[in-house]
C-alpha atoms as a PDB file:
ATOM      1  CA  UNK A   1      81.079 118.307  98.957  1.00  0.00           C
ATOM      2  CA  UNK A   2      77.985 116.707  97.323  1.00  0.00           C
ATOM      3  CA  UNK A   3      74.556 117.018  98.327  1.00  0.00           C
ATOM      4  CA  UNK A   4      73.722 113.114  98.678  1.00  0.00           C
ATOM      5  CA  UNK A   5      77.074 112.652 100.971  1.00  0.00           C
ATOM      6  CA  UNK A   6      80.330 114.046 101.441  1.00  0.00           C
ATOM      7  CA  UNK A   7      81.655 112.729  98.268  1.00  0.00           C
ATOM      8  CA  UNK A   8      78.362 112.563  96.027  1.00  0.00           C
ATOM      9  CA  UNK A   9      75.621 114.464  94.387  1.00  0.00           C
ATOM     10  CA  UNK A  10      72.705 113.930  92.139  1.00  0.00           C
ATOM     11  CA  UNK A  11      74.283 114.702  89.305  1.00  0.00           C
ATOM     12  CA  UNK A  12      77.166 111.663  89.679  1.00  0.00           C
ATOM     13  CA  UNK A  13      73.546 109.514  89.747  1.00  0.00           C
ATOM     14  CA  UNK A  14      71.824 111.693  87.251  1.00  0.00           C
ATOM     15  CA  UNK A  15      70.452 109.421  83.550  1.00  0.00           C
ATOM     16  CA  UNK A  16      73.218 110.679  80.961  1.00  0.00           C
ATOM     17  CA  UNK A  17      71.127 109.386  77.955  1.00  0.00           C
ATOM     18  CA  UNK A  18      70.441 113.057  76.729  1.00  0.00           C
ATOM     19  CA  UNK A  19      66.546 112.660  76.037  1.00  0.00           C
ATOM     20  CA  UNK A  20      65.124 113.167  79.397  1.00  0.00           C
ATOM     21  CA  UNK A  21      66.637 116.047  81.013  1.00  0.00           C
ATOM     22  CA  UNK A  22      68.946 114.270  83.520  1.00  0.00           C
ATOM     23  CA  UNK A  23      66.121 111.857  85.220  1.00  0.00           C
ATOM     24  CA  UNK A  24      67.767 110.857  88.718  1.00  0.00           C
ATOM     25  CA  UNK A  25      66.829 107.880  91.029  1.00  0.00           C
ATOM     26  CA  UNK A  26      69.252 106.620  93.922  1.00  0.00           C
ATOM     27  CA  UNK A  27      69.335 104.516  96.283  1.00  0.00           C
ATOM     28  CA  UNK A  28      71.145 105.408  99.904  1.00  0.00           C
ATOM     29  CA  UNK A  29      72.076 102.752 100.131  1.00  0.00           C
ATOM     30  CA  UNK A  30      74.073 102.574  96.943  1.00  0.00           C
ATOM     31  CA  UNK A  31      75.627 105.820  97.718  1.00  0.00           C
ATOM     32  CA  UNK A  32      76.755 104.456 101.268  1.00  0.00           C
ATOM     33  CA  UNK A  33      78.289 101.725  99.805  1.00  0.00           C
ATOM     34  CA  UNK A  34      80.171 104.260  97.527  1.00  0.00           C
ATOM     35  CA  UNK A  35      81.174 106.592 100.727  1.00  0.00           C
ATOM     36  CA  UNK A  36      82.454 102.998 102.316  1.00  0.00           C
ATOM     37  CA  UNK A  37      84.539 102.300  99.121  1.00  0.00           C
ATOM     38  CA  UNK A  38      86.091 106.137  99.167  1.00  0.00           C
ATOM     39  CA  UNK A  39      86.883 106.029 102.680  1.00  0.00           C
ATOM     40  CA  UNK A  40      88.119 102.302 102.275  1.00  0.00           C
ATOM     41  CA  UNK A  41      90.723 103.541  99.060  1.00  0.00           C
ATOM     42  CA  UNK A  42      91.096 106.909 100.441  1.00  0.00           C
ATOM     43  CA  UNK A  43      90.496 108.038  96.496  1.00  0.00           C
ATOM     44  CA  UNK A  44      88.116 109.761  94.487  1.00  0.00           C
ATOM     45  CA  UNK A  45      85.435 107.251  92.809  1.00  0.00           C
ATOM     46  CA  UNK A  46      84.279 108.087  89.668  1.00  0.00           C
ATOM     47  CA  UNK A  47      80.469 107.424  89.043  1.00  0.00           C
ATOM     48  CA  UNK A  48      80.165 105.973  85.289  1.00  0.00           C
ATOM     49  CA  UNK A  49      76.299 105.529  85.308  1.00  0.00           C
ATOM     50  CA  UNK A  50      73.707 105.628  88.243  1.00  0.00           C
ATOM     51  CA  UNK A  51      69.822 105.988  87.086  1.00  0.00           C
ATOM     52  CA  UNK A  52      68.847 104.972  83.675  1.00  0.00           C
ATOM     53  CA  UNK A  53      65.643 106.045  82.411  1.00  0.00           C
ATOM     54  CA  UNK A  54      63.632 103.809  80.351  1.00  0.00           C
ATOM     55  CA  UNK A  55      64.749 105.635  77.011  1.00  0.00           C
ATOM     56  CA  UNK A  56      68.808 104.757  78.232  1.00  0.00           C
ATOM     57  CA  UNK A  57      68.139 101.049  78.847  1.00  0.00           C
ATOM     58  CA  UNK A  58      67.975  98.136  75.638  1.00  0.00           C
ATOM     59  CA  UNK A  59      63.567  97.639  75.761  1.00  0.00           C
ATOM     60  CA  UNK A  60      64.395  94.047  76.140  1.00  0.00           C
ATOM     61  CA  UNK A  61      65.809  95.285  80.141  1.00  0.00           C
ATOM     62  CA  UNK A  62      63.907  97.942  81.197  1.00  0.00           C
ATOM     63  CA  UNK A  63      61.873  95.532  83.239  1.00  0.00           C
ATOM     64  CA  UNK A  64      65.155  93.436  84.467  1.00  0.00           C
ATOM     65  CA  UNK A  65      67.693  96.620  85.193  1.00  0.00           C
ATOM     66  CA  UNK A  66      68.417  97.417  88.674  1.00  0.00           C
ATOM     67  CA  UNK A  67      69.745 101.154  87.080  1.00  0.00           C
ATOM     68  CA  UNK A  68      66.142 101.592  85.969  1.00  0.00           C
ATOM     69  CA  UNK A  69      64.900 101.391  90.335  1.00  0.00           C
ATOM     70  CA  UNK A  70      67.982 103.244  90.894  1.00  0.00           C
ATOM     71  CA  UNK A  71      69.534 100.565  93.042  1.00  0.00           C
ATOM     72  CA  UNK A  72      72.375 100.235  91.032  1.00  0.00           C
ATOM     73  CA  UNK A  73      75.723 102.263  89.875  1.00  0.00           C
ATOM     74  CA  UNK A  74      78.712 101.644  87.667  1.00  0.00           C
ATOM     75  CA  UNK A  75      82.011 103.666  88.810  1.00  0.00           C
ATOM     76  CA  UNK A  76      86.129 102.955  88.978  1.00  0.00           C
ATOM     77  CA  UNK A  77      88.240 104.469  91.356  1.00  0.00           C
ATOM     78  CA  UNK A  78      90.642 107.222  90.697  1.00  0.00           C
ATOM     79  CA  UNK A  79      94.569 105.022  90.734  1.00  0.00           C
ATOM     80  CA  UNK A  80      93.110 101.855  91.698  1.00  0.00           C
ATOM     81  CA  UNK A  81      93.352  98.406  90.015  1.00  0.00           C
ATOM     82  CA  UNK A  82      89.531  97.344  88.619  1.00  0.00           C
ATOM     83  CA  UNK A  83      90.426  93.988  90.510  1.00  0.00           C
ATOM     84  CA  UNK A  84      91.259  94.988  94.008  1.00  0.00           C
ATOM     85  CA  UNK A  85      87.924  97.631  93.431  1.00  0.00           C
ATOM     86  CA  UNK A  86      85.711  94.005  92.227  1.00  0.00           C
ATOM     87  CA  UNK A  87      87.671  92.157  96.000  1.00  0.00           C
ATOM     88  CA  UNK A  88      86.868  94.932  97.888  1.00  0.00           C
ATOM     89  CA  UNK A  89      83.256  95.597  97.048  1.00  0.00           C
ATOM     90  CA  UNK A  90      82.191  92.015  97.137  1.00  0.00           C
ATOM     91  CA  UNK A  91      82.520  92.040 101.118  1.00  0.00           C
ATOM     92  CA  UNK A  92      80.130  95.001 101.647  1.00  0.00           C
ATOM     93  CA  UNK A  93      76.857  92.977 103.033  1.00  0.00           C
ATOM     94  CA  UNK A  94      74.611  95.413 101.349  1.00  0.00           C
ATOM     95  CA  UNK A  95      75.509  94.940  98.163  1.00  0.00           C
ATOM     96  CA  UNK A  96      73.991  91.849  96.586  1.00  0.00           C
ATOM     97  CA  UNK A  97      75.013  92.089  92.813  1.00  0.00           C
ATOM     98  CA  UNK A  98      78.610  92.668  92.220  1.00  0.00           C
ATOM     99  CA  UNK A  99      79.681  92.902  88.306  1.00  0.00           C
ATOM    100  CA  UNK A 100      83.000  92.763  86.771  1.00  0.00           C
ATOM    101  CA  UNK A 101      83.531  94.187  83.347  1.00  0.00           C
ATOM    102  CA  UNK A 102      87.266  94.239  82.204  1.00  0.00           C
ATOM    103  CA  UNK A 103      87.008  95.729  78.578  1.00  0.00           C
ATOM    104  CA  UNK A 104      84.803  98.941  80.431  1.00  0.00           C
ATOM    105  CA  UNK A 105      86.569  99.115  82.985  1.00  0.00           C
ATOM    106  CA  UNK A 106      84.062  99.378  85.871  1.00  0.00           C
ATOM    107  CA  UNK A 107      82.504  97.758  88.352  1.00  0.00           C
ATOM    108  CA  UNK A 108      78.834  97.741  88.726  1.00  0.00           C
ATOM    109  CA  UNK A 109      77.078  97.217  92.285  1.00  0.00           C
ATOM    110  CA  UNK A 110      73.389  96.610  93.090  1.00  0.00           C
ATOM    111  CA  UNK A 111      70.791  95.889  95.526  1.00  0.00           C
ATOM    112  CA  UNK A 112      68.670  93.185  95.008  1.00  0.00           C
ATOM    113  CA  UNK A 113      66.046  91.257  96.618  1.00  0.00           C
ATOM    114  CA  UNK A 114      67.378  87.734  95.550  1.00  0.00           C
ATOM    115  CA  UNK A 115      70.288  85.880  96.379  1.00  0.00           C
ATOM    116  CA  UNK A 116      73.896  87.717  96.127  1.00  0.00           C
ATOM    117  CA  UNK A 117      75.042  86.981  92.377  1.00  0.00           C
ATOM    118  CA  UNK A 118      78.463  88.103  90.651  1.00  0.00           C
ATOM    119  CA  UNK A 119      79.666  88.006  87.332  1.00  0.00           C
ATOM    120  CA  UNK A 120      82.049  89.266  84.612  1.00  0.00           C
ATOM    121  CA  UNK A 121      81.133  90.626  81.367  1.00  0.00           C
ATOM    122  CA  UNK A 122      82.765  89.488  78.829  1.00  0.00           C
ATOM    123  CA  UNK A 123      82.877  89.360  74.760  1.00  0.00           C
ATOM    124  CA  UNK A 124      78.889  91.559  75.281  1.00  0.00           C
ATOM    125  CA  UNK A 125      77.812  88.714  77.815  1.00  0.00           C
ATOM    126  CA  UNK A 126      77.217  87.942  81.331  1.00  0.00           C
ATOM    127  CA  UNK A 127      79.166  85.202  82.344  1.00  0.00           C
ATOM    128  CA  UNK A 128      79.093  83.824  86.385  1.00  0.00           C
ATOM    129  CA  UNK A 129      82.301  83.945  88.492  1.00  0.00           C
ATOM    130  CA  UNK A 130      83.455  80.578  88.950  1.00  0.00           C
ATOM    131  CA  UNK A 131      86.728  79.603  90.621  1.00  0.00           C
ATOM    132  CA  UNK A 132      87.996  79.675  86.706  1.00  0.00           C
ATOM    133  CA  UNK A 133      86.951  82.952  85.694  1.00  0.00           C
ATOM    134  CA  UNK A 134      87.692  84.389  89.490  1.00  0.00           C
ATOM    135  CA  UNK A 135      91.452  83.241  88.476  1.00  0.00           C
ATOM    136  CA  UNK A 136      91.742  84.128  85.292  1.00  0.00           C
ATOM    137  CA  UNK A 137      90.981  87.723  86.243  1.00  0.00           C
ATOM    138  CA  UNK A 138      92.699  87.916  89.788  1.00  0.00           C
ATOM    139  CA  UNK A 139      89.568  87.799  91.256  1.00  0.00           C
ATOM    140  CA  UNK A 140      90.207  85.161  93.917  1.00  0.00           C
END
């Protein structure tokens, strides 16, 4: 039992760069999302990172990450294919950046102000889904 929701806590959210003393930033609505996706998979999800302080994030993205506002969270799901995780969480409404990353295996969700975008990252870059790339990993 977590202390954010039945199924998380701050710590699953909590900056796990080691200089700052576990900062933590979340959005609700990020861990509602992640309640809908355990419920939805009946599994455990497993939170890879939530907040990221400004010492965790590449200076270059500080300004640009969505971890850094805490509106954003990269997790798998205990016994569950990274595809059918990627299919599933691109139909949640709320959730207007959806990010597929094979080689990590996670899937990173986000809340943004603009227009819903999803990608795939792949050889270190981020590459948009197109009907190709959606096929190529089982994404359609």
């Amino acid at each position: 039992m977590g202390n954010l929701s039945d199924h998380f806590n701050k710590k699953d959210f909590a900056c796990k760069c080691g200089h700052c003393n576990g900062k933590f930033k979340i959005s609700l609505g990020i861990v509602g999302a992640l309640e809908l996706v355990s419920a939805h998979f009946r599994k455990r999800v497993f939170v890879i990172y939530g907040f990221k302080c400004p010492e965790a994030l590449d200076p270059l993205n500080v300004n640009k990450s969505y971890h850094a506002l805490g509106k954003a969270a990269d997790f798998r799901v205990e016994g569950v294919q990274l595809d059918t995780v990627f299919k599933f969480v691109r139909t949640l409404p709320e959730l207007t950046g959806v990010g597929f990353y094979p080689k990590e295996q996670f899937v990173h969700i986000d809340i943004r102000e603009k227009e819903k975008d999803e990608w795939v990252f792949e050889n270190n870059k981020y590459v948009t889904l197109t009907d190709e790339k959606r096929a190529q990993y089982n994404l359609a």
